[in-house]
N, C-alpha and C. Protein backbone atom coordinates (compact mmCIF):
# COMPACT_ATOMS: atom_id res chain seq x y z
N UNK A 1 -5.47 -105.11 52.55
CA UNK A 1 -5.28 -106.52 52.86
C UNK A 1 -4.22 -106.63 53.97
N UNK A 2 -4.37 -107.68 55.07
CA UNK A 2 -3.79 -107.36 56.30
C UNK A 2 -2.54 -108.43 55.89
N UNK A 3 -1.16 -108.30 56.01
CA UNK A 3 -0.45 -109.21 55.82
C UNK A 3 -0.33 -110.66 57.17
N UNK A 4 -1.02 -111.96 56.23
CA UNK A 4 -1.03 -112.99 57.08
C UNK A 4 0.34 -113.70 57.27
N UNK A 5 0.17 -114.54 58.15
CA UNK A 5 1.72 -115.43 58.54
C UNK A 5 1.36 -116.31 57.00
N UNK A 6 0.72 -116.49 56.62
CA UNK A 6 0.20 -117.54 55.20
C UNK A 6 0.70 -116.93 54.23
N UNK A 7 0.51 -115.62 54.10
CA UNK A 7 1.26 -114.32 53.23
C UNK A 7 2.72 -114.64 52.90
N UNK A 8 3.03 -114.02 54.40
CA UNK A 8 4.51 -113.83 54.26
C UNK A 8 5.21 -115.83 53.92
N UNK A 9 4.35 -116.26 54.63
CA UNK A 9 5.23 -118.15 53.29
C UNK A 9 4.95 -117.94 51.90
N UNK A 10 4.10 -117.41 51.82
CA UNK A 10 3.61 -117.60 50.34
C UNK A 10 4.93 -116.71 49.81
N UNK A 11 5.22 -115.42 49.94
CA UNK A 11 6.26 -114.51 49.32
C UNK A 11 7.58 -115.43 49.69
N UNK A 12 7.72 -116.16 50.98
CA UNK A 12 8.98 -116.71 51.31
C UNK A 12 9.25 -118.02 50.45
N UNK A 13 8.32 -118.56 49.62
CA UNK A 13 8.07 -119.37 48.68
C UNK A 13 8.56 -119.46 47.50
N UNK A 14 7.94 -118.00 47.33
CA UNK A 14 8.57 -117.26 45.90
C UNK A 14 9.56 -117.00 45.65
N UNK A 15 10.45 -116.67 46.94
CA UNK A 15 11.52 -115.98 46.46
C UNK A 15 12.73 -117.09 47.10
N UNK A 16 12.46 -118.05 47.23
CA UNK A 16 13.09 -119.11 47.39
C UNK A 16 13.02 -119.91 46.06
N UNK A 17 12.31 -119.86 45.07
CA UNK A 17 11.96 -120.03 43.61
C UNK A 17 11.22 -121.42 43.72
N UNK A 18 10.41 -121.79 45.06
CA UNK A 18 9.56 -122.54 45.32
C UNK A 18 8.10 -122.27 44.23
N UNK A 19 8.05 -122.08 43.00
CA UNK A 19 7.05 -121.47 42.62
C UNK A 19 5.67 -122.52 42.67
N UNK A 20 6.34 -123.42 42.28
CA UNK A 20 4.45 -124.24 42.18
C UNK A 20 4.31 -124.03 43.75
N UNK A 21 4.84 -124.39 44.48
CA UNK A 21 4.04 -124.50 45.98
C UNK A 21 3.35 -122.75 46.48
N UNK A 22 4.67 -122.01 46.17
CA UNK A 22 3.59 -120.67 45.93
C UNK A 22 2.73 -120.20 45.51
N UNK A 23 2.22 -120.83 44.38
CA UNK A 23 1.02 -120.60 44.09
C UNK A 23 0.24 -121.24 44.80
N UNK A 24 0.43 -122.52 45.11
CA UNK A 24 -1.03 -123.07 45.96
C UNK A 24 -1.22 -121.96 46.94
N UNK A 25 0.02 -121.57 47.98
CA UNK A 25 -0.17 -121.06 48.44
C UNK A 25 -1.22 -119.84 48.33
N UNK A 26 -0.59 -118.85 47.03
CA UNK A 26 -1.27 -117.87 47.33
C UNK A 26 -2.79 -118.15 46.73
N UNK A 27 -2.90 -119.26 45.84
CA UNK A 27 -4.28 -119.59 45.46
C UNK A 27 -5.22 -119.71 46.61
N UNK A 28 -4.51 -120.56 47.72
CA UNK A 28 -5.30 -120.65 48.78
C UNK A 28 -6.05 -119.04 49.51
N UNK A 29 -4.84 -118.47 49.62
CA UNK A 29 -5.25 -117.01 50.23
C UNK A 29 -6.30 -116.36 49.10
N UNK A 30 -5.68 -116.71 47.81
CA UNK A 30 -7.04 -115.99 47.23
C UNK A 30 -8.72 -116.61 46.95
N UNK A 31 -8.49 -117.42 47.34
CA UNK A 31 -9.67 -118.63 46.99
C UNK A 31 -10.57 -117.93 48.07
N UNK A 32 -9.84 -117.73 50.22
CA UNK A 32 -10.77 -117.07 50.82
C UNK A 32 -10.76 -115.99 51.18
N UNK A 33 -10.26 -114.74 50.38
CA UNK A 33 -10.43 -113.66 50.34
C UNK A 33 -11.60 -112.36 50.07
N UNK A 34 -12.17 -111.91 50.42
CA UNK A 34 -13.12 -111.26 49.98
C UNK A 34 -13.20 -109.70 49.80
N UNK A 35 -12.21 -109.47 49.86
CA UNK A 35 -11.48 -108.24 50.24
C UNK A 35 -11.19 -107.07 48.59
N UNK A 36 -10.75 -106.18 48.74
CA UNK A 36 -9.83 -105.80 46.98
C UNK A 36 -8.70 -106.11 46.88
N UNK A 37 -8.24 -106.87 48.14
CA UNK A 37 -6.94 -107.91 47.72
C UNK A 37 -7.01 -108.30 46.46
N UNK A 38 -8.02 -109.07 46.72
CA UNK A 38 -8.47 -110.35 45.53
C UNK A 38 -7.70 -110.56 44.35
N UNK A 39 -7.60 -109.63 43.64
CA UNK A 39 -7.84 -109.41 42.61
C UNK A 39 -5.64 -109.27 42.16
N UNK A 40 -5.04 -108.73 43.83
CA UNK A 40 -3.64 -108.25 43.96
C UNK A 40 -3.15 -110.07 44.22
N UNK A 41 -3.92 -110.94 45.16
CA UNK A 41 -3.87 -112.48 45.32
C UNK A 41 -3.57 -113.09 44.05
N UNK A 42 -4.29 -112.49 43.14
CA UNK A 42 -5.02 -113.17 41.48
C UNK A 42 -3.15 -113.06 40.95
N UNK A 43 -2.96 -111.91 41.08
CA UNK A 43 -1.77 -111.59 40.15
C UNK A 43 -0.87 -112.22 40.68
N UNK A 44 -0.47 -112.33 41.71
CA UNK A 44 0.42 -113.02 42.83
C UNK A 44 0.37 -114.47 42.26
N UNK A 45 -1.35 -114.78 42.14
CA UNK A 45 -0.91 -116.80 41.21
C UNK A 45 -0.27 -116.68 40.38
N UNK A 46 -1.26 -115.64 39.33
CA UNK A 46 -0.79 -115.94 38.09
C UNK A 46 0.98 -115.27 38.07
N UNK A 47 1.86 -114.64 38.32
CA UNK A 47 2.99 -114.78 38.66
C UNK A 47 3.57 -115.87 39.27
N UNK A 48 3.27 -116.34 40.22
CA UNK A 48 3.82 -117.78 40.53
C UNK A 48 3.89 -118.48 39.37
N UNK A 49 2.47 -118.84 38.83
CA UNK A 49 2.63 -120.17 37.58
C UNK A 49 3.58 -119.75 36.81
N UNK A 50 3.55 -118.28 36.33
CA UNK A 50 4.15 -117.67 35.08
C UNK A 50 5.99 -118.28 35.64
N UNK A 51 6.28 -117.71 36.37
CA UNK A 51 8.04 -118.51 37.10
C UNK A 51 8.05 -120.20 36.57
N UNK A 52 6.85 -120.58 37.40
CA UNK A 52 7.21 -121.90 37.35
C UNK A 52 6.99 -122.77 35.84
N UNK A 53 6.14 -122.07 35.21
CA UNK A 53 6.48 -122.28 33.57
C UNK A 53 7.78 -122.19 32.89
N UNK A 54 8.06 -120.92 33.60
CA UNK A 54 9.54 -120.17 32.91
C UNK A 54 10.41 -121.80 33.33
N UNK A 55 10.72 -121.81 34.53
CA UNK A 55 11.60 -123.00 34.63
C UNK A 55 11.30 -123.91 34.06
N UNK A 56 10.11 -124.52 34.24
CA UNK A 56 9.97 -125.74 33.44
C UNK A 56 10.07 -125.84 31.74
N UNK A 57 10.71 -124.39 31.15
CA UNK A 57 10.68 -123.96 29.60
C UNK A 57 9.38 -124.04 28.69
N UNK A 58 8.40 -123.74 29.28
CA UNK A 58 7.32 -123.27 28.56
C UNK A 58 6.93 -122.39 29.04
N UNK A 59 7.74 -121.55 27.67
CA UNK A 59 7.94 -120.01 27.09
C UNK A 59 6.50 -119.27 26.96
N UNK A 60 5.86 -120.15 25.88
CA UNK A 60 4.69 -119.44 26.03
C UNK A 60 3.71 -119.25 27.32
N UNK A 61 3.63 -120.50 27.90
CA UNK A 61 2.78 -120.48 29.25
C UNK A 61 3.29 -119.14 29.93
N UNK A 62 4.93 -119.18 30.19
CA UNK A 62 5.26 -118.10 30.94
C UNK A 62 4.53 -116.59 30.78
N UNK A 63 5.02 -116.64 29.37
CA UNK A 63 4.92 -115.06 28.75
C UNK A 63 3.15 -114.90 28.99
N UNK A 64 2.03 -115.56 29.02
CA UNK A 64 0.39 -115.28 28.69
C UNK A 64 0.39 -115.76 30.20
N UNK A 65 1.31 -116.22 31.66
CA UNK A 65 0.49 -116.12 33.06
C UNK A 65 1.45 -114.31 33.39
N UNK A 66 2.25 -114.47 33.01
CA UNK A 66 3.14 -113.34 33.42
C UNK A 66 2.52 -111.82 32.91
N UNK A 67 2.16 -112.11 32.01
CA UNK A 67 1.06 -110.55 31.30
C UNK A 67 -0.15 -110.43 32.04
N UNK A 68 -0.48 -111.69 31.62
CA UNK A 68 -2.05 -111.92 33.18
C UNK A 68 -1.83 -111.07 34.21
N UNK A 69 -0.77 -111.36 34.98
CA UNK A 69 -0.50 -111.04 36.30
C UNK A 69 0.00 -109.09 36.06
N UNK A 70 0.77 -109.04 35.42
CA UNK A 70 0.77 -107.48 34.84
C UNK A 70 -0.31 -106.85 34.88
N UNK A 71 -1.16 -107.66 34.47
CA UNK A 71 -2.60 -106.43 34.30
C UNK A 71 -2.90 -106.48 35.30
N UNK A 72 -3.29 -107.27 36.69
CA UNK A 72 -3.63 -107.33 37.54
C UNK A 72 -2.95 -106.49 38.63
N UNK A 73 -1.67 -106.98 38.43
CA UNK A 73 -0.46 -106.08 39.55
C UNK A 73 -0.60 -104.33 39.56
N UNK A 74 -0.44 -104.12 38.39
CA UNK A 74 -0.79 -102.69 37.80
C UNK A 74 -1.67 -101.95 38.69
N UNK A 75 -2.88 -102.46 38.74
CA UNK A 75 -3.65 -101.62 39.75
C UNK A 75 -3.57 -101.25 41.15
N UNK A 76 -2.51 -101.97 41.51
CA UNK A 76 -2.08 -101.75 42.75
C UNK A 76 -0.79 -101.17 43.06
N UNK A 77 -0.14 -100.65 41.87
CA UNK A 77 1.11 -99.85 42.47
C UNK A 77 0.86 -98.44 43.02
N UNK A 78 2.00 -98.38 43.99
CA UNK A 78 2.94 -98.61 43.79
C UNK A 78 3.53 -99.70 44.92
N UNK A 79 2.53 -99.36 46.01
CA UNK A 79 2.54 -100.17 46.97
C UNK A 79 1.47 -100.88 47.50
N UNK A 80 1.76 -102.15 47.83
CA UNK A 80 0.00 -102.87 48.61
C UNK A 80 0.76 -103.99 49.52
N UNK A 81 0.18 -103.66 50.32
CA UNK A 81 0.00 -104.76 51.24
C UNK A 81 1.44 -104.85 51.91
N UNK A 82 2.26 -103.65 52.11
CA UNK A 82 4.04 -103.36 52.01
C UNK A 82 5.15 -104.50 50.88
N UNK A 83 4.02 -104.79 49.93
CA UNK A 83 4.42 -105.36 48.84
C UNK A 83 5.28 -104.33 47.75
N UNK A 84 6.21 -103.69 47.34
CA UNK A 84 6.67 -102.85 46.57
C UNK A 84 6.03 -103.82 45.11
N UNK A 85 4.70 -103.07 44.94
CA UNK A 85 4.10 -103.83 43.28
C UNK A 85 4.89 -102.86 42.41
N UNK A 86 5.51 -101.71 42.15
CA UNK A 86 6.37 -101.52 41.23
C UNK A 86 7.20 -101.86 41.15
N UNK A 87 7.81 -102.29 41.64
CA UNK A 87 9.20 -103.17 41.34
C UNK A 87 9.12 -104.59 40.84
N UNK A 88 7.96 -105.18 41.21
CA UNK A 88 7.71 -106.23 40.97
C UNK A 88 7.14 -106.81 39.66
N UNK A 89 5.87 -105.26 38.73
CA UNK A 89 5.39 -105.18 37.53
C UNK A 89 6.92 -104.66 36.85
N UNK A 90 7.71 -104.02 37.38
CA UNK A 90 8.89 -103.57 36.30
C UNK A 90 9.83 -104.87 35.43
N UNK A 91 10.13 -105.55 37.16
CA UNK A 91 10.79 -106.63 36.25
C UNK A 91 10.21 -107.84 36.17
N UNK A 92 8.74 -107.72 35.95
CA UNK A 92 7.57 -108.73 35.18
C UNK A 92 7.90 -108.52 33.74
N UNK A 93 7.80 -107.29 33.58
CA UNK A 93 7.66 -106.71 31.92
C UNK A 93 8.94 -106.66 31.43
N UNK A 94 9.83 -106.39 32.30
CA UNK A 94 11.54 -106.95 31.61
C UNK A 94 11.86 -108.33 31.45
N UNK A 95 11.21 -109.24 32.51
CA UNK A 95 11.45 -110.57 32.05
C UNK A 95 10.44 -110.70 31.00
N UNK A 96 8.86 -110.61 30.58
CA UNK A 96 8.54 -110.85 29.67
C UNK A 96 9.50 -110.05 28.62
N UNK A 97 10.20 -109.28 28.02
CA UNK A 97 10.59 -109.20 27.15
C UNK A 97 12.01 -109.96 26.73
N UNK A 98 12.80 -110.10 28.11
CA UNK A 98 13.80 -110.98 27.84
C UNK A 98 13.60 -112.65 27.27
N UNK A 99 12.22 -113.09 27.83
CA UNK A 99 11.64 -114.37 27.16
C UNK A 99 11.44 -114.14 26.06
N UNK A 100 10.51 -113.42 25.23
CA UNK A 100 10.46 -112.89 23.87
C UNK A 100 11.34 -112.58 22.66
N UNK A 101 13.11 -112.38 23.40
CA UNK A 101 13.71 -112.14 22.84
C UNK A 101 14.64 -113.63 22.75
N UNK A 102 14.33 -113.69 23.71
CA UNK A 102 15.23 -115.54 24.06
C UNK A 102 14.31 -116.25 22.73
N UNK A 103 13.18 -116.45 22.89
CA UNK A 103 12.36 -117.00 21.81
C UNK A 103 13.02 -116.83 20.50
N UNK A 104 13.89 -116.01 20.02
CA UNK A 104 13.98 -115.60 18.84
C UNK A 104 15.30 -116.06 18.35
N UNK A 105 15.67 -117.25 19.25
CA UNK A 105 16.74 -117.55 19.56
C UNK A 105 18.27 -116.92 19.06
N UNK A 106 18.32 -116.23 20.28
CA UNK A 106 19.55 -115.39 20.87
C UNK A 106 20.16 -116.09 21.05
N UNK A 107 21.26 -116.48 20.34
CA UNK A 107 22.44 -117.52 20.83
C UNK A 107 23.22 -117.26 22.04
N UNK A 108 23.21 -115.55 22.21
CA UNK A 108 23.84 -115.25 23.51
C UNK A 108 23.98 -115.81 24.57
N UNK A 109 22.28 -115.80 24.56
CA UNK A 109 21.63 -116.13 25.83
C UNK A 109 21.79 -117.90 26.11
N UNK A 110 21.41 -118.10 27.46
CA UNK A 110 21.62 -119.94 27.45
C UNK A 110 19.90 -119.48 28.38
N UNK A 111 19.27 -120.76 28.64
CA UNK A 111 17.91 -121.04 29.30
C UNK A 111 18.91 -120.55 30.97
N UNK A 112 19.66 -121.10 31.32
CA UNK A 112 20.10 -120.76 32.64
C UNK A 112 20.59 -119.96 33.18
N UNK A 113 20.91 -118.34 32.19
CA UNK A 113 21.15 -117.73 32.22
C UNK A 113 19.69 -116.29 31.92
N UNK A 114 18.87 -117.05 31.47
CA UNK A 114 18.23 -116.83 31.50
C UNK A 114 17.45 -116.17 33.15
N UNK A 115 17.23 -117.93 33.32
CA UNK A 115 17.04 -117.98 34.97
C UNK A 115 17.43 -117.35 35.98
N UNK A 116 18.80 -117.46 35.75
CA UNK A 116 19.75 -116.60 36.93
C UNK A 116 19.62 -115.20 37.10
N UNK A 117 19.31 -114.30 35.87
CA UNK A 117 19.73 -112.78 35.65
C UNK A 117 18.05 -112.27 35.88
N UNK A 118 17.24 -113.43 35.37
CA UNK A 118 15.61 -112.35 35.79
C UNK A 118 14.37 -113.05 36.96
N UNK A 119 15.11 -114.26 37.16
CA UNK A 119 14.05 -114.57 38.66
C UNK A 119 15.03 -113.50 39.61
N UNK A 120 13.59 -112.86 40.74
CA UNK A 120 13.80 -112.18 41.22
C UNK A 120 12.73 -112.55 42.29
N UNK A 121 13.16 -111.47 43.39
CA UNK A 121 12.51 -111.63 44.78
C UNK A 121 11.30 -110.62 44.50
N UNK A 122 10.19 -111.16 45.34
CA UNK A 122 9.32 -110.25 45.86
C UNK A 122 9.94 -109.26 46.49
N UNK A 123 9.86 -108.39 46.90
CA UNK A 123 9.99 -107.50 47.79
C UNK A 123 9.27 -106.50 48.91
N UNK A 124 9.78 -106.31 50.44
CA UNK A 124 8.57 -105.45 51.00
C UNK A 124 8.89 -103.96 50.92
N UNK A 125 8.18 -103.38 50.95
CA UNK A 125 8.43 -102.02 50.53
C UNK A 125 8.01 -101.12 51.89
N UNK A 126 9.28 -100.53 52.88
CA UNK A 126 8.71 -99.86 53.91
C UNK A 126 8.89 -98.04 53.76
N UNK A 127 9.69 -97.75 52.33
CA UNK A 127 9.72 -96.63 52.33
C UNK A 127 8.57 -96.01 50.76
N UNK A 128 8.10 -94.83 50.48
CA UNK A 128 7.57 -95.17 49.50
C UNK A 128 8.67 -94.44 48.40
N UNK A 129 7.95 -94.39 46.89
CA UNK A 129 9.02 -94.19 46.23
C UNK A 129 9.53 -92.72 45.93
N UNK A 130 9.27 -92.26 46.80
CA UNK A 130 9.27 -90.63 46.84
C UNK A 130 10.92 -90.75 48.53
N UNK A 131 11.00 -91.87 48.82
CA UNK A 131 12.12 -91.95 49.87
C UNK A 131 11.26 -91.61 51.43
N UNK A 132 10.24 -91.32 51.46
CA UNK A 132 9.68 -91.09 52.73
C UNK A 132 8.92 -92.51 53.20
N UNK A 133 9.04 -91.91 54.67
CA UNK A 133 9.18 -93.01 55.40
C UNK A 133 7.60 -93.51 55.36
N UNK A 134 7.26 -94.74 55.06
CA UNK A 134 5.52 -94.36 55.33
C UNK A 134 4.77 -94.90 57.04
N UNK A 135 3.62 -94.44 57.16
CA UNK A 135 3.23 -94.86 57.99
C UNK A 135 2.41 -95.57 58.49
């Protein structure tokens, strides 16, 4: 998948914690895709919604778009599209468990602290994870 200028808003979206508009975004890119993107687009929504649930505190929505998107992301690590997808499925599956555990109510924890410690950036990935340079 060739990275579009539509792309890189869509990630600049995300990681600005613009999430509903990121998803349109990347819905859009995946809506005309025809590619084996597709399917890397798919996970990319369903991660968007899964954030923008998280903020809006529906826990469950989060935790069932955020696993969605896990299964999807998965097939594409470690890298796609100079997307680092392992880093991105790692702390998918750490924030789903930190929601899970918040659920169980952890007094520790506060909802905004929540927020602060596991939204996280996309990231591009120009080296791979072996430290070499790719090409």
């Amino acid at each position: 998948m060739e990275e579009s200028e539509q792309f890189v808003k869509a990630v600049d979206q995300f990681n600005n914690a613009d999430f509903f508009t990121a998803h349109d975004s990347f819905e859009e890119l995946w809506s005309d895709c025809r590619t084996d993107g597709r399917d890397f687009l798919q996970g990319l929504v369903q991660l968007s919604v899964g954030m923008f649930h998280l903020i809006s505190g529906n826990f469950k929505g989060a935790v069932s778009q955020l696993s969605k998107s896990v299964e999807k992301l998965e097939r594409f690590t470690p890298k796609f599209s100079e997307i680092d997808v392992f880093y991105v499925v790692s702390k998918v599956k750490n924030l789903i468990f930190e929601i899970e555990d918040f659920q169980k109510n952890d007094e520790s924890k506060s909802l905004k602290e929540l927020i602060t410690y596991f939204i996280f950036p996309i990231k591009y990935q120009k080296e791979n994870h072996y430290g070499d340079k790719d090409n």
